[in-house]
N, C-alpha and C. Protein backbone atom coordinates (compact mmCIF):
# COMPACT_ATOMS: atom_id res chain seq x y z
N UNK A 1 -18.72 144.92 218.34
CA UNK A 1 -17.78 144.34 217.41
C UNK A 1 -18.07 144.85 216.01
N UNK A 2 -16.95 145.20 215.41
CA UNK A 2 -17.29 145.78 214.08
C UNK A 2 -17.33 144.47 213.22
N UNK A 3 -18.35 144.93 211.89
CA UNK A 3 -18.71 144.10 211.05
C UNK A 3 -17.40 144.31 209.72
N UNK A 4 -16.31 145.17 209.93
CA UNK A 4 -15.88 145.48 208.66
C UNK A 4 -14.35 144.30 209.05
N UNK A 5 -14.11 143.59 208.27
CA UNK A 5 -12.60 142.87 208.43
C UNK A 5 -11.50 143.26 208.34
N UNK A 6 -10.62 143.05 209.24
CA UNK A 6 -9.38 143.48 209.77
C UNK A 6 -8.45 143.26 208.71
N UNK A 7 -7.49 144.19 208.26
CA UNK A 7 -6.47 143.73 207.61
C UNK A 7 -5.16 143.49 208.26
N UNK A 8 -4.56 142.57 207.37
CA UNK A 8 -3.87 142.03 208.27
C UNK A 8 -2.75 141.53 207.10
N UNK A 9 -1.35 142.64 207.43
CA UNK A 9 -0.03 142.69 206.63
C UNK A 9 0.73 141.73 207.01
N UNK A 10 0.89 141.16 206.14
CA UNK A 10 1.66 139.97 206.01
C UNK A 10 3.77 140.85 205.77
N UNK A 11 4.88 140.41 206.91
CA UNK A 11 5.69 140.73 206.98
C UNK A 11 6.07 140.98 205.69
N UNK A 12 6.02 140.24 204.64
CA UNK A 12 6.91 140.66 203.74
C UNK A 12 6.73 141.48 202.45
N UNK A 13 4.76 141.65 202.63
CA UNK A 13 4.57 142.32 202.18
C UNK A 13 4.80 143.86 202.31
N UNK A 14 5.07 144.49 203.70
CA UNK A 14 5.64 144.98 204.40
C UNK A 14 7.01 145.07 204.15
N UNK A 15 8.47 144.56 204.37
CA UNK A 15 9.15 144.74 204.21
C UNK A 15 9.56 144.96 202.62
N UNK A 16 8.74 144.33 201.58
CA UNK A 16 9.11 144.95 200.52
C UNK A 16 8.25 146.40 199.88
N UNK A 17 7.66 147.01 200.72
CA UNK A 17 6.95 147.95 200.86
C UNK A 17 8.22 149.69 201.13
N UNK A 18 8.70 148.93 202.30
CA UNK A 18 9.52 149.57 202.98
C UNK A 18 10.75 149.51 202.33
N UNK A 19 11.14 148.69 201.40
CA UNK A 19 12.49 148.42 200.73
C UNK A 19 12.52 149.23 199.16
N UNK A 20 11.16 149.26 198.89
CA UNK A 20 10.73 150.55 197.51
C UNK A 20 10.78 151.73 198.21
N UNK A 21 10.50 152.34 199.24
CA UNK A 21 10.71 153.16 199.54
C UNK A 21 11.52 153.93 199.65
N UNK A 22 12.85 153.07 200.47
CA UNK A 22 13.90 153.47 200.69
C UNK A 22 14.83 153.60 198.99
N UNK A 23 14.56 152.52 198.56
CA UNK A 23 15.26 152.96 196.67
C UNK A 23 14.60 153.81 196.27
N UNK A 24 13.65 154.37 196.40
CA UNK A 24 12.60 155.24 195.59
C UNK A 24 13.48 156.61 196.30
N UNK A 25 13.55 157.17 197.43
CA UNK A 25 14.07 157.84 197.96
C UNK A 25 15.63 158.19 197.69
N UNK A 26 16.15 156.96 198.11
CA UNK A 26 17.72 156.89 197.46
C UNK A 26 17.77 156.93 196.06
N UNK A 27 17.24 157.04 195.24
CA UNK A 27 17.16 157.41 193.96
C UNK A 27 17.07 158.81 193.13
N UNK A 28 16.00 159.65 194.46
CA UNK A 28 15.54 160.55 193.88
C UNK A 28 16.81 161.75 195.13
N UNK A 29 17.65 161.18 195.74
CA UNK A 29 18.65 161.87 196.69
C UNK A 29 19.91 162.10 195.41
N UNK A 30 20.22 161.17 194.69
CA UNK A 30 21.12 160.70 193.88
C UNK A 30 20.45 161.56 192.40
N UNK A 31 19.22 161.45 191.89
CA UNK A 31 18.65 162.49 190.73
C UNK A 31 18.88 164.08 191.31
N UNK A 32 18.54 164.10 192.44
CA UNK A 32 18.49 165.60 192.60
C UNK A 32 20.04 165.85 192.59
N UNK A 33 21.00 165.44 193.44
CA UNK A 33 22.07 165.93 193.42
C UNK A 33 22.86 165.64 191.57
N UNK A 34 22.64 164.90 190.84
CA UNK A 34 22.97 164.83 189.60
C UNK A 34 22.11 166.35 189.21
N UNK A 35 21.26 166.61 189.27
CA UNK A 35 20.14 167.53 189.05
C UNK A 35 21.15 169.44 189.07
N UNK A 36 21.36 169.15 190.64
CA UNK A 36 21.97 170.03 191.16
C UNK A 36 23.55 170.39 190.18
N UNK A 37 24.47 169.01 190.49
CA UNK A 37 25.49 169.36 189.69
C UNK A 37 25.63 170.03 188.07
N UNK A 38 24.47 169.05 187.26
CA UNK A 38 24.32 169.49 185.83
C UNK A 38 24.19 171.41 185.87
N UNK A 39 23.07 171.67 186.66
CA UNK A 39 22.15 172.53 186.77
C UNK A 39 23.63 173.96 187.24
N UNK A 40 24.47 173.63 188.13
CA UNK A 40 25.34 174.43 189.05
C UNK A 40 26.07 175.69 187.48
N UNK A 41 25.85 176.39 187.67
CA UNK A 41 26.79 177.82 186.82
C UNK A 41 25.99 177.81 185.59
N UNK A 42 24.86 177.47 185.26
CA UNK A 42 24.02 177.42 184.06
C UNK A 42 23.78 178.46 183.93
N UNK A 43 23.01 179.58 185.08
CA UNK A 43 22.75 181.02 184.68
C UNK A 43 24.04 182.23 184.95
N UNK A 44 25.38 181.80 185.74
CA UNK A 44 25.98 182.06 185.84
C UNK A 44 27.48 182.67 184.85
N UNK A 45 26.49 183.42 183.88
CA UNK A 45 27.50 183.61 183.03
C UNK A 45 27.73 184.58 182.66
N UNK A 46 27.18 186.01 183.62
CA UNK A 46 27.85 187.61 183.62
C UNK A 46 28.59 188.04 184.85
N UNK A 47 29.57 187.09 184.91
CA UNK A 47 29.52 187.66 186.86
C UNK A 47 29.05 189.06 186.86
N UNK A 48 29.69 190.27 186.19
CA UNK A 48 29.69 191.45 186.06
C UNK A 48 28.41 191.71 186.99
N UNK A 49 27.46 190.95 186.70
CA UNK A 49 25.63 191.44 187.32
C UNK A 49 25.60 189.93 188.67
N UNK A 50 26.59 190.00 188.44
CA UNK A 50 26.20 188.99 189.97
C UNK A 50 25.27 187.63 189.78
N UNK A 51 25.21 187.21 188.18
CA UNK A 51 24.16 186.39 188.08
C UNK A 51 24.42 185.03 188.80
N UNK A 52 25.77 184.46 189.34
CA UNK A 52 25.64 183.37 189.94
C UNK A 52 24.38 183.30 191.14
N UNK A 53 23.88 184.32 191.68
CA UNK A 53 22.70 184.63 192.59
C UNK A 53 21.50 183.75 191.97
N UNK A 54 21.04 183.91 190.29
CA UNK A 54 20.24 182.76 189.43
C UNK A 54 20.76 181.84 189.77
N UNK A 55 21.73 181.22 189.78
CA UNK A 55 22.24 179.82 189.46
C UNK A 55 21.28 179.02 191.14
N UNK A 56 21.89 179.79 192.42
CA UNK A 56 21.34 179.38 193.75
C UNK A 56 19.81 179.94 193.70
N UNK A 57 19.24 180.55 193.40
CA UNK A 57 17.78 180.75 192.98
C UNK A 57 16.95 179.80 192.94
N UNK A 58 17.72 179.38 191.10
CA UNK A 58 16.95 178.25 190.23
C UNK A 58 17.05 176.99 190.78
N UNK A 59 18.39 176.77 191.78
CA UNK A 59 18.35 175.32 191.85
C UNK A 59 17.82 175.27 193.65
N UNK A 60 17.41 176.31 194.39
CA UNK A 60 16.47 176.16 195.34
C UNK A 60 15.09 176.31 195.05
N UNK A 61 14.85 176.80 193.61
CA UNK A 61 13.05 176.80 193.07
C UNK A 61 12.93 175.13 192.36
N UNK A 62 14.25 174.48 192.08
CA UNK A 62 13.83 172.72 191.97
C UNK A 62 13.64 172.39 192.40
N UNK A 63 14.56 172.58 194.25
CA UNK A 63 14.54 171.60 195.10
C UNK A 63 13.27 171.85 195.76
N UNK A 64 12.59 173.17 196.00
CA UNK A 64 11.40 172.90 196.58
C UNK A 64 9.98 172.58 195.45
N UNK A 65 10.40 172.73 194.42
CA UNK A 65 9.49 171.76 193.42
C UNK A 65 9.13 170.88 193.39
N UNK A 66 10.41 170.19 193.83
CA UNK A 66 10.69 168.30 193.40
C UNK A 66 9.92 168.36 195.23
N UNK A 67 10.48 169.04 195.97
CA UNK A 67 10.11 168.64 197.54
C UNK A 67 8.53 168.42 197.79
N UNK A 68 7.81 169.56 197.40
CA UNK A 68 6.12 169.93 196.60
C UNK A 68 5.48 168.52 196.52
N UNK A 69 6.22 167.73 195.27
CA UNK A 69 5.28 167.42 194.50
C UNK A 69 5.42 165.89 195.32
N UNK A 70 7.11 165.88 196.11
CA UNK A 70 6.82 164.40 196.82
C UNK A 70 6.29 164.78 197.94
N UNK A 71 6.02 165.72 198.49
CA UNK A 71 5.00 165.43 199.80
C UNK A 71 3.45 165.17 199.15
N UNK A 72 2.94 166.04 197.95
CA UNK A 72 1.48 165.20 197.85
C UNK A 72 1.68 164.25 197.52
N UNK A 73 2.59 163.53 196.86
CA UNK A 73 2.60 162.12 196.25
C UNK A 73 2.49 160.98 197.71
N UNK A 74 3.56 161.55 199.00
CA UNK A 74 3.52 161.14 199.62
C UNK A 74 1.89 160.96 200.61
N UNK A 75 1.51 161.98 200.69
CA UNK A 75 0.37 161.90 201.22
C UNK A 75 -0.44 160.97 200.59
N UNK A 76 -0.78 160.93 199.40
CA UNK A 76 -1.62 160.36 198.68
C UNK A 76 -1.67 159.14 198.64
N UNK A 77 -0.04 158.42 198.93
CA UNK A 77 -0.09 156.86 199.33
C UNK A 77 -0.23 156.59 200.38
N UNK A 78 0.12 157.46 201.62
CA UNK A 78 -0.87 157.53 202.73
C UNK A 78 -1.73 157.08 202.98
N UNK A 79 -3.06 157.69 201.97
CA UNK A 79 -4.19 157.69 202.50
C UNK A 79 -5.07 156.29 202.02
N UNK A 80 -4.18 155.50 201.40
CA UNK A 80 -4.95 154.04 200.95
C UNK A 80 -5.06 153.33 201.81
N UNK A 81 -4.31 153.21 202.70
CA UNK A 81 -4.13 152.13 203.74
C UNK A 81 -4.10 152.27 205.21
């Protein structure tokens, strides 16, 4: 028998666990696509050189930025519990 004590989640601490999550998420679905729209024809302003190619570039070097930095974030709350 282990000497270390069991924890033991109380439902609602739990469900409001799970309810930040989901806004935290739905939040940052809703920033990125605001993100995206602002961001859309910004470098796009020689067609002549094809620069709309920057515009899909820059806003796939955010999305895997923003993607980056929530998987360590994600991990990291992971690993408390």
């Amino acid at each position: 028998m282990s000497t270390e004590p069991q924890l033991v989640r109380r439902p609602l601490v739990v469900a409001r666990r799970l309810i930040t999550r989901v806004v935290q998420i739905l939040l940052g679905v809703i920033g990125g696509a605001i993100c995206f729209f602002v961001s859309q024809g910004v470098f796009a302003g020689y067609p002549k050189y094809h620069t709309y190619l920057l515009t899909i570039i820059g806003v796939i070097l955010i999305a895997t930025t923003g993607a980056v930095a929530w998987f360590i974030d994600e991990r990291r709350d992971d690993a408390d519990g």
